[in-house]
C-alpha atoms as a PDB file:
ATOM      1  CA  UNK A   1       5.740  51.076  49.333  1.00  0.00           C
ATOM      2  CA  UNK A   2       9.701  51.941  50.186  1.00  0.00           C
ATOM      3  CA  UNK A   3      10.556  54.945  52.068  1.00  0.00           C
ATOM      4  CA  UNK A   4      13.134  57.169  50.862  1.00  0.00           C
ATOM      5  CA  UNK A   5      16.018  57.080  52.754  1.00  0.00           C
ATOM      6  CA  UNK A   6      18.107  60.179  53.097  1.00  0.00           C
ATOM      7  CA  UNK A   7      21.657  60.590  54.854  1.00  0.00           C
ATOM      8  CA  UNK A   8      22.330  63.920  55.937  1.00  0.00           C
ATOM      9  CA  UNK A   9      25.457  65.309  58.020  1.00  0.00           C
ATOM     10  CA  UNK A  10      25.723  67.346  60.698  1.00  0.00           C
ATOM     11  CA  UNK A  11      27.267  70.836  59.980  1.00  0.00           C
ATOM     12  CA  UNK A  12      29.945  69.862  62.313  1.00  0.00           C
ATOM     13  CA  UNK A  13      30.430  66.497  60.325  1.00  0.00           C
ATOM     14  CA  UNK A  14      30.740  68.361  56.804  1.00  0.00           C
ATOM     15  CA  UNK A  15      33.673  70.238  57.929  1.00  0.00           C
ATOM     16  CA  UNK A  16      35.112  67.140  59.336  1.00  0.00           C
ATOM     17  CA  UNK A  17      34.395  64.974  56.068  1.00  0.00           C
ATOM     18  CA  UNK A  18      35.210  68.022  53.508  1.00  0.00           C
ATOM     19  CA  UNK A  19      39.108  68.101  55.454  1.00  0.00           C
ATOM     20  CA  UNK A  20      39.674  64.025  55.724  1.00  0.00           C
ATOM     21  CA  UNK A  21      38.923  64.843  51.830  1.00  0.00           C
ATOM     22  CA  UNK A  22      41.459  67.806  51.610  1.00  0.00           C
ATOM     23  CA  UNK A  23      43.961  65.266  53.333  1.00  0.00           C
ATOM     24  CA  UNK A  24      43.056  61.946  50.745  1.00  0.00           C
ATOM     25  CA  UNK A  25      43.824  64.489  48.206  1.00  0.00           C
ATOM     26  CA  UNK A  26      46.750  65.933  49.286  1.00  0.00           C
ATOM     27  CA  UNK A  27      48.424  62.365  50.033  1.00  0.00           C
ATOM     28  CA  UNK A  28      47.320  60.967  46.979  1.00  0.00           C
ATOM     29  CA  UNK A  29      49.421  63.794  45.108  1.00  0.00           C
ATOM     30  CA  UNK A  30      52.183  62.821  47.116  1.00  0.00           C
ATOM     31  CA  UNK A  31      51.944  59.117  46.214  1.00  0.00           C
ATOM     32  CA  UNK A  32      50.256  57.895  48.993  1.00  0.00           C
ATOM     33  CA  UNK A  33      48.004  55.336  47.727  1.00  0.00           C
ATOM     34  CA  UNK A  34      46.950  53.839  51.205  1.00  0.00           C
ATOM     35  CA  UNK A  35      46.878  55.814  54.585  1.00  0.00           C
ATOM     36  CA  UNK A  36      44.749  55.396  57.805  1.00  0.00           C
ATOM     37  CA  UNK A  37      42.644  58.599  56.750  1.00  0.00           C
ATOM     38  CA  UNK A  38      41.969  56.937  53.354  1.00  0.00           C
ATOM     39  CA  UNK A  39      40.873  54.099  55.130  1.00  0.00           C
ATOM     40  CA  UNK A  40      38.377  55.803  57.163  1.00  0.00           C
ATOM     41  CA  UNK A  41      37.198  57.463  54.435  1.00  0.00           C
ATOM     42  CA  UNK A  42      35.981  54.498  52.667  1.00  0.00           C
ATOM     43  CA  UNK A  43      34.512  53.091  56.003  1.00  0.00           C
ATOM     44  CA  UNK A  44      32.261  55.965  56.224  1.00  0.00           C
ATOM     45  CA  UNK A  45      31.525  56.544  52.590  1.00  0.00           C
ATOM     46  CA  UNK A  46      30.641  52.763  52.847  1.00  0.00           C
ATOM     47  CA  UNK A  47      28.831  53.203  56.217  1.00  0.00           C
ATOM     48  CA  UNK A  48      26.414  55.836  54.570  1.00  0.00           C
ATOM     49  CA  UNK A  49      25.704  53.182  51.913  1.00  0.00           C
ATOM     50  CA  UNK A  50      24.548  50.799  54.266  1.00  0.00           C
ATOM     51  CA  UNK A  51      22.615  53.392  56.082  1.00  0.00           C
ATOM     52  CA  UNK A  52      20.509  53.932  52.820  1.00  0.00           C
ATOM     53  CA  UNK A  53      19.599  50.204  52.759  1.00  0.00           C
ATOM     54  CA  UNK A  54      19.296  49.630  56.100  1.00  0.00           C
ATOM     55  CA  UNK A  55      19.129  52.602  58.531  1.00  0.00           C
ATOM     56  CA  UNK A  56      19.308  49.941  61.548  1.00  0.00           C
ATOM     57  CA  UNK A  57      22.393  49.131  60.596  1.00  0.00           C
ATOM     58  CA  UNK A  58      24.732  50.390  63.636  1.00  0.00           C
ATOM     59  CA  UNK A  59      23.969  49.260  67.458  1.00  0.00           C
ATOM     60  CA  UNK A  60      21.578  51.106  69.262  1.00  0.00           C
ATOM     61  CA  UNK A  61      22.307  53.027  72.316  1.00  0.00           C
ATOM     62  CA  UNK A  62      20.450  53.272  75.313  1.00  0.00           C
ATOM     63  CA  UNK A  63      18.689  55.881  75.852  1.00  0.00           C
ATOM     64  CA  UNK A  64      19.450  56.969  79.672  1.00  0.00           C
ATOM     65  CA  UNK A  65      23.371  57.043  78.127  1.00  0.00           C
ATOM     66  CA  UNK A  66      22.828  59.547  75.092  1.00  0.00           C
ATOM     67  CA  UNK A  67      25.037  62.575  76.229  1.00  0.00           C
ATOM     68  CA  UNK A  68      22.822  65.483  77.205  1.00  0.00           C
ATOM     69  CA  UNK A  69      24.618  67.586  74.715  1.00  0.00           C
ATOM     70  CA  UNK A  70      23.611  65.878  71.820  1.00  0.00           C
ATOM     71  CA  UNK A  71      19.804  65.900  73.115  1.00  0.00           C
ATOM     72  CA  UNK A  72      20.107  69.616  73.501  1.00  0.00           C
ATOM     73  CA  UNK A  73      21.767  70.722  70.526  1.00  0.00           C
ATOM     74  CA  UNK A  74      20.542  68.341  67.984  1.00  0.00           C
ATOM     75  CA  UNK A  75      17.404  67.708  69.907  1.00  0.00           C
ATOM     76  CA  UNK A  76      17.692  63.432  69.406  1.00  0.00           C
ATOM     77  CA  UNK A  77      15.833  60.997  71.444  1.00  0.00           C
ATOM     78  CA  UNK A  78      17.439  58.009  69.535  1.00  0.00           C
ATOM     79  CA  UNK A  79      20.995  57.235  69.087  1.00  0.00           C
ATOM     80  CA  UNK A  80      23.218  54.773  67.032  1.00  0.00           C
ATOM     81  CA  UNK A  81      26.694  53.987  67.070  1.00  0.00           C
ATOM     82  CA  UNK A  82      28.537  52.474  63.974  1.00  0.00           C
ATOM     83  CA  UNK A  83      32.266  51.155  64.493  1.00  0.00           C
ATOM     84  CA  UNK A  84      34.875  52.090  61.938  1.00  0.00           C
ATOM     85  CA  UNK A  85      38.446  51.166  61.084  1.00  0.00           C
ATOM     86  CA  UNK A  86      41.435  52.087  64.047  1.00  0.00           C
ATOM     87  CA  UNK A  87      38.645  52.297  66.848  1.00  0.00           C
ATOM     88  CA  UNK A  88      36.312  55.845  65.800  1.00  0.00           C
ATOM     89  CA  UNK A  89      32.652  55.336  65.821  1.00  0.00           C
ATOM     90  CA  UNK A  90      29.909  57.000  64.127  1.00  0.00           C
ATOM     91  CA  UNK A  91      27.317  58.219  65.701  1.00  0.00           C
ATOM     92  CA  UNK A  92      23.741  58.872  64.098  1.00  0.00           C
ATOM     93  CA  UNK A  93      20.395  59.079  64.931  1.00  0.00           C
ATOM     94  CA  UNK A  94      16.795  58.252  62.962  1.00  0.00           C
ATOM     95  CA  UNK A  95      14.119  60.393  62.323  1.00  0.00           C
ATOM     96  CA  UNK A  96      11.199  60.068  59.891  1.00  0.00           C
ATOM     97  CA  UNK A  97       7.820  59.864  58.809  1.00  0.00           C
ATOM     98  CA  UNK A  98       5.165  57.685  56.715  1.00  0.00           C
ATOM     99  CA  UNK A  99       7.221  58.950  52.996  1.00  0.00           C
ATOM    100  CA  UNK A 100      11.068  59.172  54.191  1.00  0.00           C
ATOM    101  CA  UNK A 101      13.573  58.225  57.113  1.00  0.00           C
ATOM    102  CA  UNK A 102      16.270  60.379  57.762  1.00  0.00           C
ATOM    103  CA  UNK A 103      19.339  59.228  59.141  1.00  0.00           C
ATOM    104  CA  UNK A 104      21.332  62.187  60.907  1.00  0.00           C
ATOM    105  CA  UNK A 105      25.324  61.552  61.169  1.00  0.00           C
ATOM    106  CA  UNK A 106      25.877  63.930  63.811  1.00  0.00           C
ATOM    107  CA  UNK A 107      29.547  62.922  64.635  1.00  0.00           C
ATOM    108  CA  UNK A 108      32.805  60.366  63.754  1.00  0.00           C
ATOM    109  CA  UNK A 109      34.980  60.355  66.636  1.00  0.00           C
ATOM    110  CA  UNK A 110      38.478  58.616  67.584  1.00  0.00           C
ATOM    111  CA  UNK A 111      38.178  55.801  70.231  1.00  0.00           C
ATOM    112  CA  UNK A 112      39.451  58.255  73.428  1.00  0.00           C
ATOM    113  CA  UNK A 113      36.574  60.912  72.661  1.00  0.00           C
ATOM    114  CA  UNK A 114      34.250  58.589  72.344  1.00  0.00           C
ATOM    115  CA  UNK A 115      35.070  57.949  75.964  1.00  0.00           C
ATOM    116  CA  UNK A 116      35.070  61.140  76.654  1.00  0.00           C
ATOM    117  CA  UNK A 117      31.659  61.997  75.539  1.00  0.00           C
ATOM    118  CA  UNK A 118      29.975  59.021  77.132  1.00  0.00           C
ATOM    119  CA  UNK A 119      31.799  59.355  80.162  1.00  0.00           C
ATOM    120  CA  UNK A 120      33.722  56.117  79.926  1.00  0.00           C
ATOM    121  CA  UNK A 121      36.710  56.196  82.187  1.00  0.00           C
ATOM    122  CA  UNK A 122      40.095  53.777  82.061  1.00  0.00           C
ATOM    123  CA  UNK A 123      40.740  51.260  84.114  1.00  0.00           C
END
């Protein structure tokens, strides 16, 4: 039997994704046929694809590392990390049961707050 894979977005991540959309549209009226935010669009569009087939898809993170705010206010114990185009990352975690998994997007993030929130520091 195959479980039912659903992709859901954070509330934070719905804003996020409903103005990248807002932007596509708005340079595609202005002739823009390809732009970096077009790009990541279709990186995560395809990344949530992938996620339904395969909800391992991204590289685990360890668990000592998963920032405490994401344990609190999402209340993960499991987190992934997807790369997409110009250095941002996805970040999702897996939940489930014997019927369905459920993979949780809970943020897409540029390169430096990625650092940021995992406490990575320059050299």
């Amino acid at each position: 039997m195959n479980k039912e894979i659903k992709i859901i977005l954070s509330k934070e991540l719905e804003k996020q994704y409903e103005e990248l959309n807002k932007i596509i549209s708005n340079e595609i009226k202005k002739g823009s046929a390809n732009s970096f935010h077009q790009t990541l669009f279709k990186a995560i569009n395809k990344t949530k694809e992938l996620l339904k087939i395969n909800p391992f898809y991204g590289n685990p993170i360890s668990k000592k590392l998963i920032p405490k705010e994401f344990i609190k206010k999402y209340e993960v114990d499991n987190l992934w990390r997807v790369e997409l185009p110009g250095y941002w990352r996805m970040l999702y975690s897996i939940t489930g049961n014997e019927i369905k998994i459920i993979c949780f997007i809970l943020k897409i993030c540029d390169h430096k707050k990625y650092n940021k929130l995992f406490g990575y520091k320059r050299k």
